[in-house]
N, C-alpha and C. Protein backbone atom coordinates (compact mmCIF):
# COMPACT_ATOMS: atom_id res chain seq x y z
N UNK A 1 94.69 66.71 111.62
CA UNK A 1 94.54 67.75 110.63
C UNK A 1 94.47 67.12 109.23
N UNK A 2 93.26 67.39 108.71
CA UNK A 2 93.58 66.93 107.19
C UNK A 2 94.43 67.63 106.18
N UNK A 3 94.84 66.69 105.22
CA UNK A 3 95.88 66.91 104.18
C UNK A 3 94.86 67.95 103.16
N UNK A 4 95.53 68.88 102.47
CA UNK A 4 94.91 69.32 101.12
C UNK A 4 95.25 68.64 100.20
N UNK A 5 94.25 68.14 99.23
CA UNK A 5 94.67 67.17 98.15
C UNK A 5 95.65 68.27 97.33
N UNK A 6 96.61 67.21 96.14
CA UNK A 6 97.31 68.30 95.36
C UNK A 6 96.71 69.14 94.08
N UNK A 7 96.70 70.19 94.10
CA UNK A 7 95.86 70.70 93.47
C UNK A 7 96.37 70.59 92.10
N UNK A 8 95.34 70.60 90.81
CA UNK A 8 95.33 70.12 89.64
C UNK A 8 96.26 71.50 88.68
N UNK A 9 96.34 72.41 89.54
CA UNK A 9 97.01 73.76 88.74
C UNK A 9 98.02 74.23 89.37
N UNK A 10 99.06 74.76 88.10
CA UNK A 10 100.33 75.00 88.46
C UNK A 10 100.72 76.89 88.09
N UNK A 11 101.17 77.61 88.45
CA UNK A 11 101.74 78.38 88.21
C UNK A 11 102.07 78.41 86.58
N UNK A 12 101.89 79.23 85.90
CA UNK A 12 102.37 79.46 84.60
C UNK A 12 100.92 79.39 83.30
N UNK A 13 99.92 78.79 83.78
CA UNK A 13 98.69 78.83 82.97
C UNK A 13 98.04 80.22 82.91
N UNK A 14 98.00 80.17 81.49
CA UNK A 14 97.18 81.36 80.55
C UNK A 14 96.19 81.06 80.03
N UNK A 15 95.61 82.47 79.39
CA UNK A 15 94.17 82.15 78.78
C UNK A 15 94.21 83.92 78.34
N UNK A 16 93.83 84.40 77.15
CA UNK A 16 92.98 85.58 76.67
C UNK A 16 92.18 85.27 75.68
N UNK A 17 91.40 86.05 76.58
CA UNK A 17 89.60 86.03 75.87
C UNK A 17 89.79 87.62 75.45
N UNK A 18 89.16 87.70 74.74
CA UNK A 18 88.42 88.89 73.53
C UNK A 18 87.37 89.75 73.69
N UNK A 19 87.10 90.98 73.64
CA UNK A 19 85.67 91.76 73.36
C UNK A 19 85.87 92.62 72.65
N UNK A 20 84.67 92.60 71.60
CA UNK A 20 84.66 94.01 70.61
C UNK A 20 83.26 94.85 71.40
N UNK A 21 84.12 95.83 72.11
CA UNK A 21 82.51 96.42 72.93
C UNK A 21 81.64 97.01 72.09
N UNK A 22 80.94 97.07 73.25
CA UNK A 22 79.47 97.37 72.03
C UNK A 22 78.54 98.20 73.07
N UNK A 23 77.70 98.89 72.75
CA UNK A 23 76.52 99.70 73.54
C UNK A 23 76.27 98.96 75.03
N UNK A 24 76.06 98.13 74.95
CA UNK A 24 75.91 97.29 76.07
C UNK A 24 77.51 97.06 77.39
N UNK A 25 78.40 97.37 76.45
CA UNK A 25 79.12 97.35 77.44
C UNK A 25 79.73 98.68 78.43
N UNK A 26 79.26 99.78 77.83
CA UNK A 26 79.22 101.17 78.42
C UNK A 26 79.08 101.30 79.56
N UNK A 27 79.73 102.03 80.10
CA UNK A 27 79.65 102.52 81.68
C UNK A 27 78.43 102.79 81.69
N UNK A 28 77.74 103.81 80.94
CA UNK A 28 76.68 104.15 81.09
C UNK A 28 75.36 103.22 81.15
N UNK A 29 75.40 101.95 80.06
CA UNK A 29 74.65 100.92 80.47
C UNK A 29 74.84 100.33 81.39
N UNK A 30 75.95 100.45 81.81
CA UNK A 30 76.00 99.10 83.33
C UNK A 30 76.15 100.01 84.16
N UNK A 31 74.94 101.55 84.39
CA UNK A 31 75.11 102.05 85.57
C UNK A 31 76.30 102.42 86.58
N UNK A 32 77.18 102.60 85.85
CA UNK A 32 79.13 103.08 86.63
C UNK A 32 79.39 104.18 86.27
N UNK A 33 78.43 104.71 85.37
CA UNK A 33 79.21 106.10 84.79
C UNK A 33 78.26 106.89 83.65
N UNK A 34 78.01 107.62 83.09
CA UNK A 34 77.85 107.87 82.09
C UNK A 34 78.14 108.41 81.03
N UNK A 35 79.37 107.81 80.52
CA UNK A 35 79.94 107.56 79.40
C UNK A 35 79.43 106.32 78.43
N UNK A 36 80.09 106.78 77.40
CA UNK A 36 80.36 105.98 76.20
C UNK A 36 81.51 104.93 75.77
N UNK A 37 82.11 104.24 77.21
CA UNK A 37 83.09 103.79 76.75
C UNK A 37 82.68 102.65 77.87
N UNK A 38 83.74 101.64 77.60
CA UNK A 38 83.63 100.45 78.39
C UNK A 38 83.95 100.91 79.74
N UNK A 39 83.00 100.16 80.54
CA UNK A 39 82.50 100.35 81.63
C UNK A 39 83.65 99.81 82.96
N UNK A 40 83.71 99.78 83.94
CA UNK A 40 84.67 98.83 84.52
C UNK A 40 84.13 97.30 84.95
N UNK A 41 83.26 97.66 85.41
CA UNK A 41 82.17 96.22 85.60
C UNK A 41 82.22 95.37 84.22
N UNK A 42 82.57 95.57 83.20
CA UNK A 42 82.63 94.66 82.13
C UNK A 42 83.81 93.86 81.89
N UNK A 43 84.88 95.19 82.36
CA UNK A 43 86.24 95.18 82.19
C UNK A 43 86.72 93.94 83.25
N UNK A 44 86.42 94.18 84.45
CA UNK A 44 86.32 93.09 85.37
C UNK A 44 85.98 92.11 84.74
N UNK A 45 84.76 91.95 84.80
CA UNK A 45 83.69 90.56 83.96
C UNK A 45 84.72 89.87 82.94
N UNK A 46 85.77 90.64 82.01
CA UNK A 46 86.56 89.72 80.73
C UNK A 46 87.72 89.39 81.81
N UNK A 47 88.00 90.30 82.71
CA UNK A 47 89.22 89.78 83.31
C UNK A 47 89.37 88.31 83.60
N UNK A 48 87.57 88.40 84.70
CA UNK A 48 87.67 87.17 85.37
C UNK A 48 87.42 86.00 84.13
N UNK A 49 86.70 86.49 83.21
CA UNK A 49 86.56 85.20 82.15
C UNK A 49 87.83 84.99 81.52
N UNK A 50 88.92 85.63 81.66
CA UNK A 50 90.43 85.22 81.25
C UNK A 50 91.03 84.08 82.06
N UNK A 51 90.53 84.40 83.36
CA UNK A 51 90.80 83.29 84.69
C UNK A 51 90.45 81.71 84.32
N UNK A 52 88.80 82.19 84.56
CA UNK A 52 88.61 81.06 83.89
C UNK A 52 89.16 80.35 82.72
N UNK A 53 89.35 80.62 82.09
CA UNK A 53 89.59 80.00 81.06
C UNK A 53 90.64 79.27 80.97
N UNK A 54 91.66 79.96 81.66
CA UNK A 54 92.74 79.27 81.93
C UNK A 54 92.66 77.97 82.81
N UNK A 55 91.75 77.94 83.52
CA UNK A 55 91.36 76.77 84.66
C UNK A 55 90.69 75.29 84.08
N UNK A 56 89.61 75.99 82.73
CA UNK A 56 88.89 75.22 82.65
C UNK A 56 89.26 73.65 81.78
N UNK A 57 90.35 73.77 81.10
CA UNK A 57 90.97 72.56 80.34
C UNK A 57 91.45 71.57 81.87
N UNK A 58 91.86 71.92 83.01
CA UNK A 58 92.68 71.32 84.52
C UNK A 58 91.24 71.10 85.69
N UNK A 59 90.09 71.65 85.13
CA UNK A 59 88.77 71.55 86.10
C UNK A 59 88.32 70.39 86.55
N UNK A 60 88.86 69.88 87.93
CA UNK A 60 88.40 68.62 88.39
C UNK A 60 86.71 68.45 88.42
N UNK A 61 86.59 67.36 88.12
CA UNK A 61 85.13 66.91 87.96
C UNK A 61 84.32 67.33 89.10
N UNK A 62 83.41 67.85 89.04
CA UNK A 62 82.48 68.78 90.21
C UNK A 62 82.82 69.47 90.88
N UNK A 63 83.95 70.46 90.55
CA UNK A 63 84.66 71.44 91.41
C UNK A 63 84.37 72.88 90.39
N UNK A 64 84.35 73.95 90.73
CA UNK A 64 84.70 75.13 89.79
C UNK A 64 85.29 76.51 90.73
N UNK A 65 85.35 76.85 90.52
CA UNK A 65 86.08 78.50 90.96
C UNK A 65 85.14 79.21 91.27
N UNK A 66 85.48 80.00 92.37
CA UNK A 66 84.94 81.64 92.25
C UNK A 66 85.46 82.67 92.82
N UNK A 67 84.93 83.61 92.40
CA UNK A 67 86.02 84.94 92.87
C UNK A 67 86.11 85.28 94.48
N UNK A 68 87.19 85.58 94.46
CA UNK A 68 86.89 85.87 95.90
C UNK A 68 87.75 87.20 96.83
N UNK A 69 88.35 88.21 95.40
CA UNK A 69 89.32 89.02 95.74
C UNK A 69 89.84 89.67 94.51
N UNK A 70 89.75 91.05 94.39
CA UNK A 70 89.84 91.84 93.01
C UNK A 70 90.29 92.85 93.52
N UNK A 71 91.50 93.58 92.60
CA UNK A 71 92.65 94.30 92.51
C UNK A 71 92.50 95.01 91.32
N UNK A 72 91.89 96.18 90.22
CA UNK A 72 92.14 96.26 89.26
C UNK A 72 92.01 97.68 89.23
N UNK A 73 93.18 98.05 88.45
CA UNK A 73 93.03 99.57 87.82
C UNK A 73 92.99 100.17 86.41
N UNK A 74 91.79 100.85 86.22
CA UNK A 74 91.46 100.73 84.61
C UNK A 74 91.75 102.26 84.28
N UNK A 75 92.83 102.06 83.60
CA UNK A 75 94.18 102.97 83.05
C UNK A 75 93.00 104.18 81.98
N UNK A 76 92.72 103.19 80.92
CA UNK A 76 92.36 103.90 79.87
C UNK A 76 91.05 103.77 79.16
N UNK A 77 90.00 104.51 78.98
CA UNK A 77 89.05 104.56 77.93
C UNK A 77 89.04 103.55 76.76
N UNK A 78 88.47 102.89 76.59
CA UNK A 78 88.02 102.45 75.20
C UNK A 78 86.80 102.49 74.12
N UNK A 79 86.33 103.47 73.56
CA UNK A 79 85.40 103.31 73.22
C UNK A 79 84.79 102.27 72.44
N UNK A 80 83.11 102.23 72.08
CA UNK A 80 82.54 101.26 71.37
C UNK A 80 83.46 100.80 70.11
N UNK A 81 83.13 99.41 69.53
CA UNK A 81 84.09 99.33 68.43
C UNK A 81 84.69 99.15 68.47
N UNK A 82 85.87 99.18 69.27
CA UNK A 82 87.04 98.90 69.66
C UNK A 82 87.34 97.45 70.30
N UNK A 83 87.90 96.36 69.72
CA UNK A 83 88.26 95.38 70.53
C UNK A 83 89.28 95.49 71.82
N UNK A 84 89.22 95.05 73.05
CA UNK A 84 90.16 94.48 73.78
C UNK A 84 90.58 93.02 73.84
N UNK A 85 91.53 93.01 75.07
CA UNK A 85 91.97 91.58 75.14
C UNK A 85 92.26 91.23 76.49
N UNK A 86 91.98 90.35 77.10
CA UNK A 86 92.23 90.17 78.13
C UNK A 86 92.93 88.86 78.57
N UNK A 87 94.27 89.12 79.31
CA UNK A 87 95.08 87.85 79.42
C UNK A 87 95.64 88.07 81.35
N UNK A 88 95.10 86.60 81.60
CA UNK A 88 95.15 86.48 82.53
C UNK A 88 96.08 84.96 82.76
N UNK A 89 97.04 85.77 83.89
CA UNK A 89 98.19 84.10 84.35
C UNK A 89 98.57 83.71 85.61
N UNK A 90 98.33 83.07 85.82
CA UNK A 90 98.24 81.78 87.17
C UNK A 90 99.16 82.03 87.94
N UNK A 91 99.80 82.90 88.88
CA UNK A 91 100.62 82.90 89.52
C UNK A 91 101.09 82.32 90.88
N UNK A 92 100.05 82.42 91.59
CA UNK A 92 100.30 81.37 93.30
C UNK A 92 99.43 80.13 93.20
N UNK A 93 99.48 79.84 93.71
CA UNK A 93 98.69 78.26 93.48
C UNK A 93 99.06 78.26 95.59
N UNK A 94 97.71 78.73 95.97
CA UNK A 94 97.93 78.36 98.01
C UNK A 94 96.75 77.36 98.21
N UNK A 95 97.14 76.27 98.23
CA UNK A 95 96.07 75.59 98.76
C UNK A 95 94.70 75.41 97.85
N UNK A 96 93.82 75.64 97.91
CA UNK A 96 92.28 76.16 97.22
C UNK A 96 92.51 77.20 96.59
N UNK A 97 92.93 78.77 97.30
CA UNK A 97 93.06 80.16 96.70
C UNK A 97 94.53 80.29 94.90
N UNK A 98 93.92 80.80 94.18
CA UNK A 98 94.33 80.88 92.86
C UNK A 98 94.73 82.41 92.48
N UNK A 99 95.62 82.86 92.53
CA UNK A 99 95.85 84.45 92.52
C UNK A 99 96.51 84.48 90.77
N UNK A 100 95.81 85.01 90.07
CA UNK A 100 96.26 85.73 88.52
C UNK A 100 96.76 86.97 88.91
N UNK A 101 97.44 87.45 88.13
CA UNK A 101 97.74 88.65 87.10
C UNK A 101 96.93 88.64 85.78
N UNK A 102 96.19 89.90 86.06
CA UNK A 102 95.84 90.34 84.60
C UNK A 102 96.26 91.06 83.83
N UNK A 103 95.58 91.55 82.71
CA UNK A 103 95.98 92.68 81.73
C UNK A 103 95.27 92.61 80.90
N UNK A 104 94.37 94.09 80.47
CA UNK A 104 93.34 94.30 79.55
C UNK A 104 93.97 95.58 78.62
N UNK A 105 94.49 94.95 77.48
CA UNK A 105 94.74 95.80 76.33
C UNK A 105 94.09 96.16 75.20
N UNK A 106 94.13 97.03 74.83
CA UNK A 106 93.28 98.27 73.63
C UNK A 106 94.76 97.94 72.93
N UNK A 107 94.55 97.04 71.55
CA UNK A 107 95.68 97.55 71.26
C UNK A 107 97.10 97.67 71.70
N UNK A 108 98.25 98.56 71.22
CA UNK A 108 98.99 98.70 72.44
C UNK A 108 99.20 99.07 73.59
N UNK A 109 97.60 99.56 73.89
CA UNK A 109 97.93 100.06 75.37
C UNK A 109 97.09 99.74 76.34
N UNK A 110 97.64 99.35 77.73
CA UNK A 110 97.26 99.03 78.62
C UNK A 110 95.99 99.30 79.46
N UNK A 111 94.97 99.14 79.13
CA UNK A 111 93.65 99.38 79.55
C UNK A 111 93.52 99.55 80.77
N UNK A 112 93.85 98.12 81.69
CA UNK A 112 93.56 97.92 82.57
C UNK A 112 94.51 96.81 83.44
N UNK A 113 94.97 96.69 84.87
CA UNK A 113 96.03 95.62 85.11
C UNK A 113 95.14 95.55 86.60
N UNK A 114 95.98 94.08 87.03
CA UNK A 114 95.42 94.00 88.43
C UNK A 114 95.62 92.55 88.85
N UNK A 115 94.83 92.10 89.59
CA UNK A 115 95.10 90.45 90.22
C UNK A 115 93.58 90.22 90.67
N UNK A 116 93.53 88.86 90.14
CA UNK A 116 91.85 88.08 90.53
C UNK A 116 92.55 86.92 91.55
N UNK A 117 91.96 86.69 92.75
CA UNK A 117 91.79 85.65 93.26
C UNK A 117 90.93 84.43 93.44
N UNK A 118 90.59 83.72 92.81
CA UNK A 118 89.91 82.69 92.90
C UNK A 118 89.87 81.79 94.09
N UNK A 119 88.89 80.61 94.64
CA UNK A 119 88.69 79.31 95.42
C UNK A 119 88.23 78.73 94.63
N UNK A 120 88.91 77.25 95.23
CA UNK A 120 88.78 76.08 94.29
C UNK A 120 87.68 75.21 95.49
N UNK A 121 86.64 75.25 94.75
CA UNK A 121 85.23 74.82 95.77
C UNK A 121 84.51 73.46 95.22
N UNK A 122 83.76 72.83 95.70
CA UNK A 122 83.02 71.62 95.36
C UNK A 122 81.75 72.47 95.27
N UNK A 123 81.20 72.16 93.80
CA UNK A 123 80.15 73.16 93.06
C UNK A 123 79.28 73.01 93.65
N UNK A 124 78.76 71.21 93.78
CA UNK A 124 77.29 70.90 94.49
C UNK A 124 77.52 71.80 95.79
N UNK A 125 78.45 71.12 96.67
CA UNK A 125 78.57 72.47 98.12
C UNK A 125 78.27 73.23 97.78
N UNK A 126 78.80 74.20 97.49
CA UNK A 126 79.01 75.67 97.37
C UNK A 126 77.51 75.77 96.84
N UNK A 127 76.83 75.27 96.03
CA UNK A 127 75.06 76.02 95.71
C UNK A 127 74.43 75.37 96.49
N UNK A 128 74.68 74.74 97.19
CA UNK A 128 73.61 74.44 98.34
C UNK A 128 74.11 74.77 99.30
N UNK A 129 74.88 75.13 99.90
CA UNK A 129 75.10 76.87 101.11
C UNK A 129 74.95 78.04 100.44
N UNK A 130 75.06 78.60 99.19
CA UNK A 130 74.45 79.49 99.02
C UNK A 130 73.01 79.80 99.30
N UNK A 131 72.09 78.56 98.20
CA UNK A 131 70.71 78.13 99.08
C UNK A 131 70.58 78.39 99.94
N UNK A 132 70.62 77.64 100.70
CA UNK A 132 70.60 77.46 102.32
C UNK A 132 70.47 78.78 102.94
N UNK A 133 71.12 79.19 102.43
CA UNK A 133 72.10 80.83 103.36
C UNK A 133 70.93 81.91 102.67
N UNK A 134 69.88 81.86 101.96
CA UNK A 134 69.26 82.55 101.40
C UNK A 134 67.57 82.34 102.59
């Protein structure tokens, strides 16, 4: 049986990334809804770029992440104009799999919460079985 090498990430790494939405990020533009307010598909989209981010200063050379498991419930409206924030933190560390906690805040209030799971993959692999598999 092979060993899993030790993985480069620990429990306790953060990262929040930022959006001031804008027309483009509307439910209604990204086809989820038609409203005027941030969409969930976007809301997702900053989550997981909170993930990242946290990963990417510890990113072994030709390896990167991808999602592979999403948990999120989006509490509250935000309309255009309005910045959020999104902070996401490293909680299990199993092997390859990377499980966050998120949180997308308006302000003081809680937008949106949930858990991203990530795999820790060898990049060249992973796009050439995607390839392949196409």
């Amino acid at each position: 049986m092979q060993e899993q090498p030790e993985s480069p990430f620990a429990p306790g790494l953060t990262a929040r990334v930022e959006l001031t939405v804008t027309d483009a990020d509307t439910a209604r533009a990204l086809g989820s809804g038609d409203v005027p307010v941030l969409g969930t598909p976007r809301v997702l989209a900053l989550a997981e770029a909170a993930t990242v981010a946290a990963l990417a200063p510890r990113m072994p050379a030709g390896s990167t992440t991808v999602g592979i498991r999403v948990e999120l419930e989006h509490r509250a409206a935000t309309p255009v104009g309005r910045s959020v924030s999104a902070h996401a933190e490293l909680v299990k560390v199993d092997g390859r799999r990377l499980v966050f906690e998120v949180t997308v805040t308006d302000g003081h209030t809680v937008a949106a919460q949930g858990r991203v799971e990530r795999a820790l993959v060898d990049r060249q692999r992973f796009v050439e079985r995607a390839v392949g598999a196409s």
